[in-house]
Protein backbone atom coordinates (compact mmCIF):
# COMPACT_ATOMS: atom_id res chain seq x y z
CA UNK A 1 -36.07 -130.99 0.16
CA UNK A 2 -36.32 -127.23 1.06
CA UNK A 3 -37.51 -126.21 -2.47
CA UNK A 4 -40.27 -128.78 -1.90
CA UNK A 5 -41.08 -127.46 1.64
CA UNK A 6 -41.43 -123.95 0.40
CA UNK A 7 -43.38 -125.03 -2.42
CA UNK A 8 -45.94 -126.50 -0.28
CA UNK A 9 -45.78 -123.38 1.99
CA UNK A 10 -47.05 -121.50 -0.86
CA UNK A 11 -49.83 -123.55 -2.21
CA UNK A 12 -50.92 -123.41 1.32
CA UNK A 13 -50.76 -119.42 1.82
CA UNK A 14 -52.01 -119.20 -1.80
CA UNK A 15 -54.95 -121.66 -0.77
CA UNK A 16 -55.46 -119.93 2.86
CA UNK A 17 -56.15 -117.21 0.65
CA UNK A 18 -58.96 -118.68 -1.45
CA UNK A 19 -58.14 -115.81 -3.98
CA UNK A 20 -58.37 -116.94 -7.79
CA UNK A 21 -54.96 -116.61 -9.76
CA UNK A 22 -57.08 -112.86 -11.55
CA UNK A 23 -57.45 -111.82 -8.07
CA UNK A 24 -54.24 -112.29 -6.53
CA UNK A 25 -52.77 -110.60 -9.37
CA UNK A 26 -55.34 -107.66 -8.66
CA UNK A 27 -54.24 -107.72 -5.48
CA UNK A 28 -50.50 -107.26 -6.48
CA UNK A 29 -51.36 -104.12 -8.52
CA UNK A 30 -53.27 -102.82 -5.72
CA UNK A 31 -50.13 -103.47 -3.68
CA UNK A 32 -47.99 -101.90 -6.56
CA UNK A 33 -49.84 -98.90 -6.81
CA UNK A 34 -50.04 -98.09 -2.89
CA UNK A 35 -46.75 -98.68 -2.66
CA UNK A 36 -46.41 -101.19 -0.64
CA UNK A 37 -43.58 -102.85 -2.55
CA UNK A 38 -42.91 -105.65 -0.70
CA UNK A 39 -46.13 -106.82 -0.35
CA UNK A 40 -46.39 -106.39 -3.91
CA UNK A 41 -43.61 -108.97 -4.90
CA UNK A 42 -44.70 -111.62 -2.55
CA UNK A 43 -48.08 -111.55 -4.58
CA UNK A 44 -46.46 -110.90 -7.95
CA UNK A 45 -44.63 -114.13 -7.30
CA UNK A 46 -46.64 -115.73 -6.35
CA UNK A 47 -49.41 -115.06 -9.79
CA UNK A 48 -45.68 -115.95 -11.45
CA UNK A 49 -45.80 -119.51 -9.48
CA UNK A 50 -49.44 -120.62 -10.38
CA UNK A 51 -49.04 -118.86 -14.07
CA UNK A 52 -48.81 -121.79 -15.94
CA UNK A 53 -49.98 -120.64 -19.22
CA UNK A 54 -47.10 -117.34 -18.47
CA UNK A 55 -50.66 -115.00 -18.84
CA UNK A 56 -48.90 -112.55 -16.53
CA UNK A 57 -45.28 -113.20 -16.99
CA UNK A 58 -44.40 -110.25 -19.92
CA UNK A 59 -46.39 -107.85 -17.26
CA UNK A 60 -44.99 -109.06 -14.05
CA UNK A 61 -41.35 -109.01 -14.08
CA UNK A 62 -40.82 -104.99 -14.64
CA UNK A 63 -43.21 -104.64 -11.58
CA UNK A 64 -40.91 -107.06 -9.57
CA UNK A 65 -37.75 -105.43 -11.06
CA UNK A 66 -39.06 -101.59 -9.87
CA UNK A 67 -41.05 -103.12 -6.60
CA UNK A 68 -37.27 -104.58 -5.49
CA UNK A 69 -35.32 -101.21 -6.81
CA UNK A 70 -37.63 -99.63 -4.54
CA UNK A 71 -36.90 -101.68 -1.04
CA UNK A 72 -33.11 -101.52 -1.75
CA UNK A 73 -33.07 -104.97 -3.13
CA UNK A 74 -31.00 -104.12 -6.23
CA UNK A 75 -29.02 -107.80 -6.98
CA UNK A 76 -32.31 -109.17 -7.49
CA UNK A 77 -34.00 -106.19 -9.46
CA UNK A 78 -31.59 -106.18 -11.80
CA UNK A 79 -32.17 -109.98 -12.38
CA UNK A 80 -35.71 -108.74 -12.86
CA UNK A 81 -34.78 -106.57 -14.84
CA UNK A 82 -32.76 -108.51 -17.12
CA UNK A 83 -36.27 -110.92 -17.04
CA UNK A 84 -38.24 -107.77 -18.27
CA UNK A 85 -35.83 -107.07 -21.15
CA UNK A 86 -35.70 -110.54 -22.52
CA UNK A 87 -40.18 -110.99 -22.54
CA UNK A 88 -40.38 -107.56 -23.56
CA UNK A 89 -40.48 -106.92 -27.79
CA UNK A 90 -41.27 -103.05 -27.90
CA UNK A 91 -37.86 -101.16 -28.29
CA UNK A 92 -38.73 -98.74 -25.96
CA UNK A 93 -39.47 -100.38 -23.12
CA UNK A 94 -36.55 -102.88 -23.12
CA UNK A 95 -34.41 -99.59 -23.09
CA UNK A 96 -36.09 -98.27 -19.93
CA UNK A 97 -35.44 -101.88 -18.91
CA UNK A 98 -31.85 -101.98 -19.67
CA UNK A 99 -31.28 -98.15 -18.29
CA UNK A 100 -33.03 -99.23 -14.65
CA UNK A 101 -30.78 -102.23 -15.00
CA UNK A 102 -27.59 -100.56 -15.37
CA UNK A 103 -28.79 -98.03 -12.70
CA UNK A 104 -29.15 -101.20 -10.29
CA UNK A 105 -25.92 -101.92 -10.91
CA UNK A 106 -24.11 -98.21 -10.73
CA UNK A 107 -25.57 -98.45 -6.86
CA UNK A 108 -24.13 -101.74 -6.44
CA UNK A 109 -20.94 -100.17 -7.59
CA UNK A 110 -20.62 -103.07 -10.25
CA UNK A 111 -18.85 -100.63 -12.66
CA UNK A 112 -17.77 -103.19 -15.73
CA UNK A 113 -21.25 -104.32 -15.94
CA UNK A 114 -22.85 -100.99 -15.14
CA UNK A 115 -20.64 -100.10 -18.79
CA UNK A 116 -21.80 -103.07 -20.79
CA UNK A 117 -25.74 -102.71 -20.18
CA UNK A 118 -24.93 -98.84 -21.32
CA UNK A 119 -22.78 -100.11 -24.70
CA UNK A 120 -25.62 -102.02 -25.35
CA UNK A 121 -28.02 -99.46 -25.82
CA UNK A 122 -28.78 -97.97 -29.03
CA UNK A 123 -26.24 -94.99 -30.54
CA UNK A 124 -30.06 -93.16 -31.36
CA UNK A 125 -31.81 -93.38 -28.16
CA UNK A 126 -35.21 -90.66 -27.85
CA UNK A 127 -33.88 -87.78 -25.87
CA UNK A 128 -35.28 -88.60 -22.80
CA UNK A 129 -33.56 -91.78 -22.35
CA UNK A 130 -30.30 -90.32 -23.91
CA UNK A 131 -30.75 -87.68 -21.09
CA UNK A 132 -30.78 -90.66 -18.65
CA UNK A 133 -27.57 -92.33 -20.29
CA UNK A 134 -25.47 -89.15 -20.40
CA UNK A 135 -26.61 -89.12 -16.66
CA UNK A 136 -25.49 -92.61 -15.76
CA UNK A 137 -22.54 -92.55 -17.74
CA UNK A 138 -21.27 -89.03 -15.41
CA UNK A 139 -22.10 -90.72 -12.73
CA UNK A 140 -20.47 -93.98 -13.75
CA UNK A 141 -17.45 -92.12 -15.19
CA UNK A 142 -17.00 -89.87 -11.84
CA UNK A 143 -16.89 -93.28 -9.90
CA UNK A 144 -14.22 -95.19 -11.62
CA UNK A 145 -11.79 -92.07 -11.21
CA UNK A 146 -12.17 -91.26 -15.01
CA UNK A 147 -12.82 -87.62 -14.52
CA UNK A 148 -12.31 -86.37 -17.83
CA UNK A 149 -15.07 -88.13 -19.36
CA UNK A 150 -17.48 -87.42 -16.85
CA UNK A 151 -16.99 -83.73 -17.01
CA UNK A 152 -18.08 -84.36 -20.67
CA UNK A 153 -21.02 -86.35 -19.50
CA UNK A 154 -21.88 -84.00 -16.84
CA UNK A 155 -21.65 -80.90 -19.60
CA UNK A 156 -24.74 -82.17 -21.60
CA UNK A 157 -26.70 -82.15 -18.64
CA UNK A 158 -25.85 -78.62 -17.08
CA UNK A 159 -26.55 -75.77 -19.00
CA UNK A 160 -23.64 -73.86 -17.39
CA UNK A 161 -20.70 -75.35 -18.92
CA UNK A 162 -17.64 -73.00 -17.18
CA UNK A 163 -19.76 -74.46 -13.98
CA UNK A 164 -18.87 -78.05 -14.67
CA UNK A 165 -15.44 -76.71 -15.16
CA UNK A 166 -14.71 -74.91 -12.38
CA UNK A 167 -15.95 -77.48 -10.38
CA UNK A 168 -13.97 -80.24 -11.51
CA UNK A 169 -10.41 -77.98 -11.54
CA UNK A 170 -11.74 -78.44 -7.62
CA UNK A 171 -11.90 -81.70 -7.99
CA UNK A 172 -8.07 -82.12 -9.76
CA UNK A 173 -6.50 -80.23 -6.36
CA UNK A 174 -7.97 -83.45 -4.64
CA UNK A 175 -5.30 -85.09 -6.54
CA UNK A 176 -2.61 -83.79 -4.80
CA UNK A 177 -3.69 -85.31 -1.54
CA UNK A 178 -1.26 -88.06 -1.29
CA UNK A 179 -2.21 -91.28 1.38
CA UNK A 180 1.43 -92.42 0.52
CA UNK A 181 3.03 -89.33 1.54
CA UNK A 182 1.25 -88.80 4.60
CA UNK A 183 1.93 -92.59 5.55
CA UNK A 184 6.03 -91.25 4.82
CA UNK A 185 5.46 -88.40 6.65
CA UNK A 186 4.35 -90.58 9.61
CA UNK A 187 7.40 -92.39 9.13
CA UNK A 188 9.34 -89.93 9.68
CA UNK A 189 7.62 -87.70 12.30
CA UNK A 190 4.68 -89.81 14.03
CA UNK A 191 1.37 -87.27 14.15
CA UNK A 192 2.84 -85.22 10.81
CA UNK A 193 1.27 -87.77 8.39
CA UNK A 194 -2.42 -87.03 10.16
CA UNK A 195 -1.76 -83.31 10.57
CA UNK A 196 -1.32 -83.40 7.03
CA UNK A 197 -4.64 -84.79 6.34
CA UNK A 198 -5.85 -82.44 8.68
CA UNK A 199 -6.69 -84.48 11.92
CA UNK A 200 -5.18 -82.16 14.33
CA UNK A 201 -6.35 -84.86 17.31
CA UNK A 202 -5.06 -88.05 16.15
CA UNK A 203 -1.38 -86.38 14.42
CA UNK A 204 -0.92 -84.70 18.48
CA UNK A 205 -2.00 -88.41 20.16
CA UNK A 206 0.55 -90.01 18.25
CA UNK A 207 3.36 -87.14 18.29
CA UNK A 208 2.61 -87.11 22.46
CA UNK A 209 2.19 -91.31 22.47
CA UNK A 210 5.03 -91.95 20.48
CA UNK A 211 7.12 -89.42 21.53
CA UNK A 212 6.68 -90.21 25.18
CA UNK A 213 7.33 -93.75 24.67
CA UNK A 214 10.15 -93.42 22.79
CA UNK A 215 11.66 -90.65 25.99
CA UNK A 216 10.84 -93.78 28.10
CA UNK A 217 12.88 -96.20 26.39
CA UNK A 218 15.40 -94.04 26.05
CA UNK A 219 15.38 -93.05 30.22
CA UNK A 220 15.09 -97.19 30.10
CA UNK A 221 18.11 -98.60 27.96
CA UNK A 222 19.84 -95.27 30.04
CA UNK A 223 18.93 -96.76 33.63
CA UNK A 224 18.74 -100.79 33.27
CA UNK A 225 20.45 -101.28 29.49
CA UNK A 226 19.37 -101.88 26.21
CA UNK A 227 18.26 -105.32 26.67
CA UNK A 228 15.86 -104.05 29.21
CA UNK A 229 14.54 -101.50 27.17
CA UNK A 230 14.02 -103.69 24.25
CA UNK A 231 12.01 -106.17 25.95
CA UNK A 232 9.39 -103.51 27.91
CA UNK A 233 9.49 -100.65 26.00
CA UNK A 234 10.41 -101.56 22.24
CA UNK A 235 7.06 -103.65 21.70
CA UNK A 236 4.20 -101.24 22.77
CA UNK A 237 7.04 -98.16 20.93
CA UNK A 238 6.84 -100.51 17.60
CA UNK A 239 2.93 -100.77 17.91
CA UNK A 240 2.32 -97.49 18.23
CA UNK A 241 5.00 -96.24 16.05
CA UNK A 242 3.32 -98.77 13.01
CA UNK A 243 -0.28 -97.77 13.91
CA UNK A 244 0.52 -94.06 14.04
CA UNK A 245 1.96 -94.25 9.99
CA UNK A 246 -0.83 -96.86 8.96
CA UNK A 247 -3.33 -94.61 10.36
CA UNK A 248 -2.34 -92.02 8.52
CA UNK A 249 -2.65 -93.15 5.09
CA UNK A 250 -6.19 -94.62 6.26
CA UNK A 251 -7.09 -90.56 7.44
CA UNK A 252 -6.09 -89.53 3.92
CA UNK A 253 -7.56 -91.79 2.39
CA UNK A 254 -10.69 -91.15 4.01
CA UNK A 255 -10.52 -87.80 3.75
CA UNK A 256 -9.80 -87.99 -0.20
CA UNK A 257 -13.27 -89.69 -0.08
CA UNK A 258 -14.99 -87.17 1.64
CA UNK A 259 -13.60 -84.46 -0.99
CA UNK A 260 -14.82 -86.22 -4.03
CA UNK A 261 -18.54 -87.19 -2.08
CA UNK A 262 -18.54 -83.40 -1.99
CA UNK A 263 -17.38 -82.58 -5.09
CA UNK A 264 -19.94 -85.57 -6.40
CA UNK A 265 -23.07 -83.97 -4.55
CA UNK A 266 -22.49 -80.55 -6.32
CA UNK A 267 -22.57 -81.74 -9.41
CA UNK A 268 -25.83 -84.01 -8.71
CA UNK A 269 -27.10 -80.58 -6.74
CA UNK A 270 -26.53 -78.78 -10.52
CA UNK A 271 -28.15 -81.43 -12.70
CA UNK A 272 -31.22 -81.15 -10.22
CA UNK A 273 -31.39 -77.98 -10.90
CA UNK A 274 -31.84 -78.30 -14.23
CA UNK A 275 -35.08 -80.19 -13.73
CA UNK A 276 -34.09 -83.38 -14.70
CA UNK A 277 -35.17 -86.55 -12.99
CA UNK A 278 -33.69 -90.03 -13.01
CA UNK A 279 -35.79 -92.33 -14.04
């Protein structure tokens, strides 16, 4: 029932329109061309809708696919995408399809299938898109953790080679940042854990918090007896004592994440550089 109501809600735009099926689809490039993305899909599908004789189809689909890369859309420009590779014959093209595809993915941090629209490109691409393939494999590489290989990958695209290097032996001290061992650390002090990570604030609210509550229960079980204690002291102690060492892990963690963003941008700051541009 709701496919048929928006079907009629588009006959009737398309109709409110009184534009022929040629000039709605001129109207879509116009769109396309200005830049005016979204604009340009609605009429794209709409030409795709009332294309019975699929005139416009082979044509369509990589405008949809880029049109929906561009507004952030990327789930559906990859489907797009996909579309474009499948109606497309010339070799060239479906790579550019297949790279923008994989690209769409990357973003949606979609790794495995980021990989297999890459292993399905040719082993003898043109240099330009084998430029664009060394680029999304570094990128990919870098993401899933598997740093050698992307300092490989990031090596054919910067000229300066000892660069690459020095900048991922940066990247390997990140390594010994351990969430684990600040969560320990917590355990064992409260506050230590975050002062390791380097959150001077939080580790001294949780060394005072803790600390103080745990001098009241103490003062507590001293005064009125352990039972006492236990009941008004020991919960909001065992809450804060548990936050404190969970926190901690989450602040190295976090800032683990932050290092290798940095690291990440450096490396994207060198290949622009270089003058190359993602397609």
């Amino acid at each position: 029932m709701r496919l048929v109501i928006i079907s009629i809600f588009i006959i009737k735009s398309f109709m409110a329109l009184g534009q022929t099926l040629p000039q709605t689809y001129d109207f879509a490039e116009n769109m396309y061309v200005q830049k005016s993305f979204q604009s340009a899909v609605e009429a794209y599908k709409r030409v795709l809708f009332f294309d019975s004789t699929s005139q416009y189809t082979k044509a369509i689909y990589p405008k949809i696919a880029n049109s929906l890369f561009e507004t952030g859309k990327y789930t559906e420009a990859s489907e797009y995408y996909d579309l474009a590779y499948f109606s497309e014959e010339n070799d060239s093209l479906k790579t550019l399809f297949l790279l923008k595809k994989a690209s769409s993915n990357l973003i949606l941090k979609q790794y495995d299938y980021t990989q297999i629209e890459l292993m399905n490109l040719s082993d003898s691409l043109p240099e330009i898109y084998n430029e664009q393939r060394d680029f999304l494999e570094s990128m990919l590489y870098f993401s899933k953790g598997e740093f050698k290989e992307s300092e490989a990958e990031f090596k054919k695209l910067i000229p300066d080679t000892s660069l690459v290097t020095s900048i991922f032996k940066k990247n390997q001290k990140i390594n010994k940042i351990s969430p684990k061992k600040a969560k320990i650390m917590s355990m064992v002090i409260p506050g230590l854990g975050q002062l390791y990570a380097g959150d001077i604030k939080n580790g001294l609210n949780s060394l005072i918090l803790t600390g103080g509550l745990f001098a009241i229960g103490i003062h507590s079980a001293i005064s009125n007896g352990f039972f006492d204690a236990a009941i008004s002291v020991l919960p909001w102690f065992q809450r804060y004592y548990q936050g404190g060492f969970n926190k901690a892990e989450i602040i190295t963690k976090a800032k683990i994440e932050r290092k290798r963003h940095k690291i990440f941008n450096q490396l994207l700051d060198e290949v622009n550089k270089t003058g190359f541009k993602p397609i």
